[in-house]
Protein backbone atom coordinates (compact mmCIF):
# COMPACT_ATOMS: atom_id res chain seq x y z
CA UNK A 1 179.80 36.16 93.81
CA UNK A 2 179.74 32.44 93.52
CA UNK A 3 180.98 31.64 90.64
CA UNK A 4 185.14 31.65 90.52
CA UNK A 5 187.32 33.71 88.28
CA UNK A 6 189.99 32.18 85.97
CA UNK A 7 192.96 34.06 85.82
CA UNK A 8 197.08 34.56 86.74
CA UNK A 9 199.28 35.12 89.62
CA UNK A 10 200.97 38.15 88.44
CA UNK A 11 202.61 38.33 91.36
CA UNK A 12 203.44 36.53 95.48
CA UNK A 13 204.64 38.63 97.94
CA UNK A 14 204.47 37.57 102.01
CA UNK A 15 202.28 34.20 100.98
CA UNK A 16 199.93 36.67 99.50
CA UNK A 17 199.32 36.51 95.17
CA UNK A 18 198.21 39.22 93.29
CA UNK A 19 196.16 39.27 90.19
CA UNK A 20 195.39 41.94 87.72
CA UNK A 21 192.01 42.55 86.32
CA UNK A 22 190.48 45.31 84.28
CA UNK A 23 193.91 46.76 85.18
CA UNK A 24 192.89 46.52 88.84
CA UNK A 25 196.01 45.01 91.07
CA UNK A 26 193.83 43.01 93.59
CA UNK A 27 195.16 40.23 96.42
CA UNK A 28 194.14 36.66 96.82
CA UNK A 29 195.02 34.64 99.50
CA UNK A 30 197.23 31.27 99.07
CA UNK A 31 196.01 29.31 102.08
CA UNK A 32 194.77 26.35 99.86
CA UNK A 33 197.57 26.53 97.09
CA UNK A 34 201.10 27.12 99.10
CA UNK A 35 202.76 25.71 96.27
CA UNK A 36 201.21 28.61 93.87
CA UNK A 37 204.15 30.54 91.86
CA UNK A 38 203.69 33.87 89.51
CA UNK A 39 202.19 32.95 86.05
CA UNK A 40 200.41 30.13 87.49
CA UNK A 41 197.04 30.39 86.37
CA UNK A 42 194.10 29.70 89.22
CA UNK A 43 190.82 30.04 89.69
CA UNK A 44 190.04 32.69 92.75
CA UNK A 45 186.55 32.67 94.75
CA UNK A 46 185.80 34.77 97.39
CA UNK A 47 189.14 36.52 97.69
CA UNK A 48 190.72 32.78 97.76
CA UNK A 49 192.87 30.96 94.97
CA UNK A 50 191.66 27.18 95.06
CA UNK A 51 192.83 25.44 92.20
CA UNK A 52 195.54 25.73 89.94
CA UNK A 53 194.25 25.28 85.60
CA UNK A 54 196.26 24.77 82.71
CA UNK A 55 195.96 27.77 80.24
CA UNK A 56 194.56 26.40 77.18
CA UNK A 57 196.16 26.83 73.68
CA UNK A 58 193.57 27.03 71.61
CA UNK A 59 195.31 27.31 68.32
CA UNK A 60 196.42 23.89 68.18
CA UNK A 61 192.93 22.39 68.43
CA UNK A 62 190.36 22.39 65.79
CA UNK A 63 186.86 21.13 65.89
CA UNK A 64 183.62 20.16 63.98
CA UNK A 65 181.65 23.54 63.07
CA UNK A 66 178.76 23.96 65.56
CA UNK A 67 176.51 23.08 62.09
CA UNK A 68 178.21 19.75 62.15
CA UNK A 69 177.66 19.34 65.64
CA UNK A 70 174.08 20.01 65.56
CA UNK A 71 173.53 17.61 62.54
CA UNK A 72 175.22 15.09 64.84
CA UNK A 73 172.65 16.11 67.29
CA UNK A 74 169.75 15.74 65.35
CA UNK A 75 170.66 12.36 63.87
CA UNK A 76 171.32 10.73 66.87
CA UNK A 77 168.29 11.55 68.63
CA UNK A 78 166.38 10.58 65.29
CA UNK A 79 162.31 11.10 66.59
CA UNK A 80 163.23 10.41 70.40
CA UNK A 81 162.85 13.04 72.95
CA UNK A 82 166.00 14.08 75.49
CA UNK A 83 165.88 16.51 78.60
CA UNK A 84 168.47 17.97 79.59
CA UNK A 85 168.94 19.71 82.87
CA UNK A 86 171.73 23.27 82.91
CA UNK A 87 172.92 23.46 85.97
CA UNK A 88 175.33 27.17 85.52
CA UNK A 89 173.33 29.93 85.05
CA UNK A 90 176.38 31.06 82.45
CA UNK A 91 175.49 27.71 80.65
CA UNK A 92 171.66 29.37 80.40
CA UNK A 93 173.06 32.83 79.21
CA UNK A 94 175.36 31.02 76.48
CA UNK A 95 172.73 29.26 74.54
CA UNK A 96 170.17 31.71 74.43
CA UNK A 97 172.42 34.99 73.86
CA UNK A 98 174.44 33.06 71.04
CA UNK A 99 171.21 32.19 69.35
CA UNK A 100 172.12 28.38 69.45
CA UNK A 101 169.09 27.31 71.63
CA UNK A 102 166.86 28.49 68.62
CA UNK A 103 168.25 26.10 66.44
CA UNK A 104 168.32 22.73 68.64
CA UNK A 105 165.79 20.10 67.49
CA UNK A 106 162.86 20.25 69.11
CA UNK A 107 163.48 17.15 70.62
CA UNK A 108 165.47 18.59 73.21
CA UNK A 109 164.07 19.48 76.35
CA UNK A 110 165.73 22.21 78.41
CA UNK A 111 165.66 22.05 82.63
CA UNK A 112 167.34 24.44 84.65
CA UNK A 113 168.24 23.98 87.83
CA UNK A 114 168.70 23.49 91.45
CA UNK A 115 169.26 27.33 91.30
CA UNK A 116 172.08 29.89 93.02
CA UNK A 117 172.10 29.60 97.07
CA UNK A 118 170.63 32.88 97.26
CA UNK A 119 167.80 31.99 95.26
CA UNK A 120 167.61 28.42 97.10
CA UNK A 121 167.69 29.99 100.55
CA UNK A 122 164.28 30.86 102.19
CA UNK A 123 163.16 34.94 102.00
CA UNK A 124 162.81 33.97 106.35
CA UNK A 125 166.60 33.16 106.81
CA UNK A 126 166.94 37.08 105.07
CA UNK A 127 164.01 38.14 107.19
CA UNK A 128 166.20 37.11 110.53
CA UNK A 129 169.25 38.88 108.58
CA UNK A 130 166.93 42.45 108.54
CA UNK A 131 166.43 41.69 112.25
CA UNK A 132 170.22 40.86 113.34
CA UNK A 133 170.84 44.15 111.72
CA UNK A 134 168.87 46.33 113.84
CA UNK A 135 170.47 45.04 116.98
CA UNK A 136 172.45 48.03 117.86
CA UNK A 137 175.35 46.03 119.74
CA UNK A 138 175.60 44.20 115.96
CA UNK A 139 177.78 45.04 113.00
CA UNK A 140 176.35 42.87 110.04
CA UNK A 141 178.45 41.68 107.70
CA UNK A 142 177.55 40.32 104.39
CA UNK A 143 177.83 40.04 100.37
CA UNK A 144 176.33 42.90 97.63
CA UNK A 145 173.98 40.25 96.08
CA UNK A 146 171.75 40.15 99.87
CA UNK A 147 171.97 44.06 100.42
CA UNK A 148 168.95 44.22 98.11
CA UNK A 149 166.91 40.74 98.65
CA UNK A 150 163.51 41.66 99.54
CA UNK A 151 162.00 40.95 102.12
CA UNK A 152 158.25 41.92 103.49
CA UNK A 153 159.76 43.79 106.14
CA UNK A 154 162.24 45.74 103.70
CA UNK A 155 166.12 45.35 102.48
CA UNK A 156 169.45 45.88 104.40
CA UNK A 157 170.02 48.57 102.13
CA UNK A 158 167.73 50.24 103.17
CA UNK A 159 167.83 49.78 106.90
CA UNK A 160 171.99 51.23 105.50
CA UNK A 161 170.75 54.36 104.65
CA UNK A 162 168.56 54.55 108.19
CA UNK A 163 172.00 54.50 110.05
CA UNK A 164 172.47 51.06 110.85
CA UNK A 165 175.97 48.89 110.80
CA UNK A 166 175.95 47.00 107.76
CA UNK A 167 178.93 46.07 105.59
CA UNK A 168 179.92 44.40 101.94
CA UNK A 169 182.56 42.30 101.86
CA UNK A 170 184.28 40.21 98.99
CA UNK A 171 185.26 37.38 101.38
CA UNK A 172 184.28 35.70 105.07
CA UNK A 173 188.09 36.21 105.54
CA UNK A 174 187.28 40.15 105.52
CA UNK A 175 185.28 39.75 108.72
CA UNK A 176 188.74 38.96 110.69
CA UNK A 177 189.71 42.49 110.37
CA UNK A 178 186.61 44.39 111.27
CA UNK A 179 185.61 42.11 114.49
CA UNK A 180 189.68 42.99 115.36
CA UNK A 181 189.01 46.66 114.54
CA UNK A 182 185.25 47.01 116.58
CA UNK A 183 186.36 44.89 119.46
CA UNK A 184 182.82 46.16 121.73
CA UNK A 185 180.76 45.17 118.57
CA UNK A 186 179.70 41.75 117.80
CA UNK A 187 180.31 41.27 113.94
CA UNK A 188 177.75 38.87 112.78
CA UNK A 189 178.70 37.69 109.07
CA UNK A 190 175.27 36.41 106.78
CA UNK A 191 176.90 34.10 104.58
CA UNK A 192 174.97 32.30 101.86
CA UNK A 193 176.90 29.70 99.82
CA UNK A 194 177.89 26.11 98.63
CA UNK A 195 180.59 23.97 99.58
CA UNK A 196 183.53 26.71 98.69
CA UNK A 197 181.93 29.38 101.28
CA UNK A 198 181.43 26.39 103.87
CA UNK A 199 185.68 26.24 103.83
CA UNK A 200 186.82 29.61 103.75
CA UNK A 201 184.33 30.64 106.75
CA UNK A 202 185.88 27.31 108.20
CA UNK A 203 189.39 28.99 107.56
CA UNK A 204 187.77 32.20 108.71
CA UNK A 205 186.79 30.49 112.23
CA UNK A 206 190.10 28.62 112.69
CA UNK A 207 191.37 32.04 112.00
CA UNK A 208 189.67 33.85 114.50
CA UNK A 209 190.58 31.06 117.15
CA UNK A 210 194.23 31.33 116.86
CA UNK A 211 193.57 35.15 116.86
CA UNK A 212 191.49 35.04 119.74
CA UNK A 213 188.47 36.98 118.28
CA UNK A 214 185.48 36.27 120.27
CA UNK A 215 183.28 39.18 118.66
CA UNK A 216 182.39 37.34 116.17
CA UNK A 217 179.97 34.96 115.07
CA UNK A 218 178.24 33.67 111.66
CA UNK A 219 174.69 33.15 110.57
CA UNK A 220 174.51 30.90 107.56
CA UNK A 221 172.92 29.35 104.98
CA UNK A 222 175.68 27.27 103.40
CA UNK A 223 174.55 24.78 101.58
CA UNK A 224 175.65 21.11 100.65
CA UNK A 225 175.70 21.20 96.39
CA UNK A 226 175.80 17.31 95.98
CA UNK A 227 172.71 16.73 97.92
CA UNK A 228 170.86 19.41 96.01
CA UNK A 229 171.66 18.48 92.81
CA UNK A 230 170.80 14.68 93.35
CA UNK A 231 166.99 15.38 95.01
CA UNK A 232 166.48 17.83 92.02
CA UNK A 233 167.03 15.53 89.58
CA UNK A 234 165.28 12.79 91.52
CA UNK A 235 161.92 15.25 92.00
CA UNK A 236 161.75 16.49 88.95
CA UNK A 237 158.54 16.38 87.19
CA UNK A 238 160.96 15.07 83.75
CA UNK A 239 162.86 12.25 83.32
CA UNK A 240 166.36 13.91 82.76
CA UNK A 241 168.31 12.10 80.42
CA UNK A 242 171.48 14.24 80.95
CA UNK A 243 173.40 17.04 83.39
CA UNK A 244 175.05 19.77 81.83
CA UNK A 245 177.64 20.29 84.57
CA UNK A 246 179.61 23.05 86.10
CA UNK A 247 183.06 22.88 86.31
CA UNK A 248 182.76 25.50 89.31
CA UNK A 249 180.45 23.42 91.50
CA UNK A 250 183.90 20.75 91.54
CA UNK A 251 185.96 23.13 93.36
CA UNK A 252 186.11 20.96 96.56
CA UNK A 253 185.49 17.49 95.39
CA UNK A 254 186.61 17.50 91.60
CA UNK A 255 184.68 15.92 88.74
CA UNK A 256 184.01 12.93 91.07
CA UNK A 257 181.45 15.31 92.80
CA UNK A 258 179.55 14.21 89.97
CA UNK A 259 180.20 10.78 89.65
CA UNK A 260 176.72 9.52 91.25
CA UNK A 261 174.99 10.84 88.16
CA UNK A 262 176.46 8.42 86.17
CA UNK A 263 176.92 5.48 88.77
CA UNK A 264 174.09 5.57 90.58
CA UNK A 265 171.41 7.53 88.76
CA UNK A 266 172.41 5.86 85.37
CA UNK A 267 172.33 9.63 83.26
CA UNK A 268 174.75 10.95 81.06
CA UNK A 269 176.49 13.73 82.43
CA UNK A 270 179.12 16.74 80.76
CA UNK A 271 180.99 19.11 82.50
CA UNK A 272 181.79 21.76 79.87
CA UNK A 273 183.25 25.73 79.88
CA UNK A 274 180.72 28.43 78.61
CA UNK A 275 181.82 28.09 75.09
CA UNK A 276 179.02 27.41 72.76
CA UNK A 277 180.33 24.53 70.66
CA UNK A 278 181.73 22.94 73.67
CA UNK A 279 177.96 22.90 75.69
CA UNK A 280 176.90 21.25 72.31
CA UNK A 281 179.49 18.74 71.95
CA UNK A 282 179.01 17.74 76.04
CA UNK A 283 175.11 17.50 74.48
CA UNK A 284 175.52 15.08 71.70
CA UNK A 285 178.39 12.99 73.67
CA UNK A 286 175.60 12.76 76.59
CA UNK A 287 173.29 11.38 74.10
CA UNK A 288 175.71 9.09 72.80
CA UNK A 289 176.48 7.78 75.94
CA UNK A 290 172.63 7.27 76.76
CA UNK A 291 172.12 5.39 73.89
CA UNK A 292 175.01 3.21 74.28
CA UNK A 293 173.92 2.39 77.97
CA UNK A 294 177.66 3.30 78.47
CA UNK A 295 178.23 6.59 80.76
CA UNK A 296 181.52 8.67 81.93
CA UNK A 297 181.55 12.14 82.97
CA UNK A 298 182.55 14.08 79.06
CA UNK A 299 184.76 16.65 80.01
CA UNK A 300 185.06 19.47 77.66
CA UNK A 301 188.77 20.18 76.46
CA UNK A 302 188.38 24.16 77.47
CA UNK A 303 186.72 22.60 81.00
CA UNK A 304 188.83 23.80 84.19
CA UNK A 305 187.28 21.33 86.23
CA UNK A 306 189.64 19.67 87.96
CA UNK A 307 189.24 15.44 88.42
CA UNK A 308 190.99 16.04 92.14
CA UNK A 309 189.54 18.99 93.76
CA UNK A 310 191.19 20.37 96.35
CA UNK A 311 190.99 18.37 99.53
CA UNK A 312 192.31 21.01 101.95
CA UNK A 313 189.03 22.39 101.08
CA UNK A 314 187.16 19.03 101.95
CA UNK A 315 188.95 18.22 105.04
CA UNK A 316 188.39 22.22 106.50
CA UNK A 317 184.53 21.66 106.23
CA UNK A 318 184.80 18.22 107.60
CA UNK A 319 186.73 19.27 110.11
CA UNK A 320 184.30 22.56 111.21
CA UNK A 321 180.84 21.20 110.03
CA UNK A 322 178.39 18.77 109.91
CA UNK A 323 175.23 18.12 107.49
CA UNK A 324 171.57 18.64 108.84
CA UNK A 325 168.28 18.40 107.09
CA UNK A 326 166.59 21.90 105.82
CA UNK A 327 163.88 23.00 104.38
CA UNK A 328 164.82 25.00 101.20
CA UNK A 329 162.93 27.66 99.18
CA UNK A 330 161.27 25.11 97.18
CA UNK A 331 159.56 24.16 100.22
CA UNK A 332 161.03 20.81 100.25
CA UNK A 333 162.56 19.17 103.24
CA UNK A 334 166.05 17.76 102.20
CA UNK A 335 168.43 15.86 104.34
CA UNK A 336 172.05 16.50 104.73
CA UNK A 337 171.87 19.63 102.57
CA UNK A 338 172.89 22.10 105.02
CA UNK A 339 176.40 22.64 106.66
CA UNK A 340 175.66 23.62 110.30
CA UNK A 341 179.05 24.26 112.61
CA UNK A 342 180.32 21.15 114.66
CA UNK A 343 179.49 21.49 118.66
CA UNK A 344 183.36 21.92 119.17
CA UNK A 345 182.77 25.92 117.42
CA UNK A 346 179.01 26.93 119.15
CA UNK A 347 180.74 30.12 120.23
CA UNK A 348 181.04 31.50 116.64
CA UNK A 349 177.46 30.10 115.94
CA UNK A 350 175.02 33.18 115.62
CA UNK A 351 172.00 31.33 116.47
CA UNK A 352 173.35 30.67 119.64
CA UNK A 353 174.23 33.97 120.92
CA UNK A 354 171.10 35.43 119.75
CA UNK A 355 167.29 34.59 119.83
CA UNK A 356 166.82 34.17 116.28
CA UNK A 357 162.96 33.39 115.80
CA UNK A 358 162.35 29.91 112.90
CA UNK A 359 160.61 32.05 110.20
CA UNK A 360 158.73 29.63 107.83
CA UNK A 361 158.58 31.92 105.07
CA UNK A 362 160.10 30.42 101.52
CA UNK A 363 159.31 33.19 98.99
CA UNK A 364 157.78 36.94 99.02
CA UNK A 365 154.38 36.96 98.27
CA UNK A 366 153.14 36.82 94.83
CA UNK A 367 156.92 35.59 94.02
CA UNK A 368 156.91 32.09 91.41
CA UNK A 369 160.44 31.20 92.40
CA UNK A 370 159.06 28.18 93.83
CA UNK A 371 157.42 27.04 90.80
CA UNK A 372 159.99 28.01 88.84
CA UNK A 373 162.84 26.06 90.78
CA UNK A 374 160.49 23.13 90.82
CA UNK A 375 160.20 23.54 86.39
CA UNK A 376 156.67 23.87 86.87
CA UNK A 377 157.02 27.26 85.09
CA UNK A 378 159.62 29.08 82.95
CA UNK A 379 160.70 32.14 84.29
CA UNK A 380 158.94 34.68 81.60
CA UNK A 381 155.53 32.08 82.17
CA UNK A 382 155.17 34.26 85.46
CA UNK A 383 152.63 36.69 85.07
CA UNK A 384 154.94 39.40 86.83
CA UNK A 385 158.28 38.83 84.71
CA UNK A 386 160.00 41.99 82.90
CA UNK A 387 156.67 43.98 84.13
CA UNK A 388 156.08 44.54 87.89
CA UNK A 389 158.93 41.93 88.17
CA UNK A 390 162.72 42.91 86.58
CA UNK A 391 166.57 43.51 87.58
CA UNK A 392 165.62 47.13 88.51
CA UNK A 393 162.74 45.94 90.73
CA UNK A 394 162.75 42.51 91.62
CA UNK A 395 159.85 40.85 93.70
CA UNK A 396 162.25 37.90 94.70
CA UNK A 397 165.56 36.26 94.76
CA UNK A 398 165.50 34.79 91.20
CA UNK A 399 165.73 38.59 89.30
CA UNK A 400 167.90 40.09 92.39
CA UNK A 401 170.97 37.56 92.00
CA UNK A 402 173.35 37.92 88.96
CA UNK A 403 173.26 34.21 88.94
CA UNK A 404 169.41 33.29 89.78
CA UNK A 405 167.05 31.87 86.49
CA UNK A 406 165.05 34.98 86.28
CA UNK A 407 167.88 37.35 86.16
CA UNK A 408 169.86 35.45 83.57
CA UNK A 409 166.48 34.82 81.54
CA UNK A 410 165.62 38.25 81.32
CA UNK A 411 169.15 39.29 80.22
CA UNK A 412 169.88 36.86 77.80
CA UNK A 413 166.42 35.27 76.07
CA UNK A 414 164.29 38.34 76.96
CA UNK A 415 166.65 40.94 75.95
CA UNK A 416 168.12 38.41 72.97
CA UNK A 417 164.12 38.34 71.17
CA UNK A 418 163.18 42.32 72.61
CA UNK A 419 166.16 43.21 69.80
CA UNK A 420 165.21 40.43 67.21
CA UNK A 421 162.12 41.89 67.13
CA UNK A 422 162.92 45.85 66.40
């Protein structure tokens, strides 16, 4: 859900663009890239395109064998240890289902982290969610990955199949035209995000303004991706030595969303596709640059990260939120991380209209997300993972979302040694 899709603008019609995939004609909308034209190429999020890419030609580039690369590796960290935090779960996947993270020198230390939103947000912002749902004057509105969180009072799902008015949607935009349509309903969107979702429910609000919608109001957990990333790094338990970056946490502020890694923190830092020999190559360049006391942000030549961003984008959350402190399912109390609405919107603030009890709760009981966000523990070093804890019955956040640790663990280094080993 969070993670944006690369692809073309087959087609515009009415300031609307159209792509194409798995031979599925779907919309997008162009509010961030007017300028957009069929066979662009654009990376789409949440029913939005936000950034225009180049489309690579990969035929005209050639590059050392991944064998070469890891030599390179190996020589230049000689007998000295390097940790490197992944920040993309699709960075994770990569190494371990192409076999490559079996074959690094030892000397390289693997982090992972600061984790999906939905797997940073606390189980009692999804316990409020169950409650909102049950209010029978309330349609909630929210995304697939939260139908099924857990929660010690149940799932949405399953409150679904009792009756009650809950909805999937691809986008916060969608919410427009059910509030329009249910008019003695108030539609209460749980949105759970980064920067990205923070601007298109910003869109979605100055939307509903100019629309006069009134039934309508959102209860969030957006969170602010910059801040994040900098305290986990800072409260690590390691030393990191270098950020493996992803291009689609740039989306609003560019590669320069990065740029305190290097500047202030003094790591080396890559922001690299999900191809295998391009992760490596952002690996050995990070050590290079450690070495040399010399850092830059390496961006990989098959990287769509963009060195701009998009600062419609930027100036749409400025413009409908401000930062507060929160305290996240690590249990940690971090300030600024949170996009809260601006006084100037209350009326579309959730938490307002409703009594909405503060539920301490960060994890489900017996859960080791905590530990594992904090790289106290690797995900399959919990006692409960791929047993009484796995994609088809998950105890917490990190094995519900596509993009959480313990998911992407147990579907790419679980699954990759279960078949080495028949």
């Amino acid at each position: 859900m969070y993670n944006p899709i690369p692809t073309k603008l087959i087609d515009i019609q009415q300031n609307i663009g159209y792509i194409d995939i798995g031979n599925n004609r779907y919309p997008v909308q162009l509010h961030f890239l007017k300028s957009a034209q069929a066979g662009d190429y654009v990376l789409v999020q949440m029913g939005f395109a936000i950034q225009t890419i180049r489309e690579h030609d990969k035929a005209e580039k050639t590059y050392p064998s991944l064998i070469d690369i890891r030599s390179g590796i190996e020589q230049q960290l000689a007998e000295n240890n390097f940790t490197i935090l992944l920040t993309s779960s699709a960075h994770i996947e990569k190494l371990h289902t192409s076999g490559i993270r079996y074959i690094l020198p030892s000397a390289l230390r693997f982090l992972y982290g600061p984790g999906c939103p939905t797997c940073l947000t606390p189980v009692g912002y999804f316990q409020n969610v169950f409650h909102l749902a049950q209010k029978q004057s309330v349609i909630l509105v929210t995304f697939s990955d939260v139908m099924n969180m857990p929660t010690p009072a149940g799932t949405l799902h399953m409150l679904r199949q009792d009756g009650y008015d809950i909805r999937v949607v691809h986008s916060p935009y969608d919410v427009l035209r059910i509030a329009e349509w249910n008019p003695k309903k108030e539609v209460v969107l749980a949105a759970v995000g980064c920067d990205v979702m923070a601007a298109v429910v910003g869109i979605a609000i100055k939307e509903a303004m100019s629309r006069d919608i009134r039934n309508l109001s959102f209860f969030s957990s957006l969170q602010r991706r910059e801040i994040l990333l900098r305290e986990h790094i800072l409260r690590s338990n390691y030393h990191i030595d270098g950020v493996v970056c992803s291009a689609y946490d740039v989306s609003v502020d560019g590669s320069g969303f990065y740029s305190f890694i290097i500047d202030e923190l003094k790591r080396g830092c890559c922001c690299t596709g999900v191809d295998a020999g391009e992760i490596l190559r952002g690996i050995l360049n990070m050590i290079r640059q450690t070495q040399n006391n010399d850092f830059s942000i390496y961006q990989g030549p098959e990287c769509v990260c963009s060195q701009t961003g998009n600062a419609q984008l930027r100036s749409i959350i400025d413009e409908v939120f401000i930062t507060s402190d929160n305290r996240w399912s690590s249990g940690d109390l971090i300030e600024r991380s949170k996009y809260i609405l601006r006084d100037d919107y209350n009326g579309f603030d959730a938490e307002k209209k409703f009594t909405i009890p503060h539920d301490e709760l960060l994890v489900m009981p017996g859960c080791s997300n905590r530990e594992i966000q904090l790289g106290l523990i690797l995900p399959y070093q919990c006692s409960k993972f791929a047993t009484q804890c796995h994609p088809g019955s998950p105890i917490g956040a990190g094995m519900l979302s596509s993009e959480g640790l313990c998911y992407t663990w147990y579907n790419s280094s679980y699954k990759f040694k279960m078949q080495s080993n028949k």
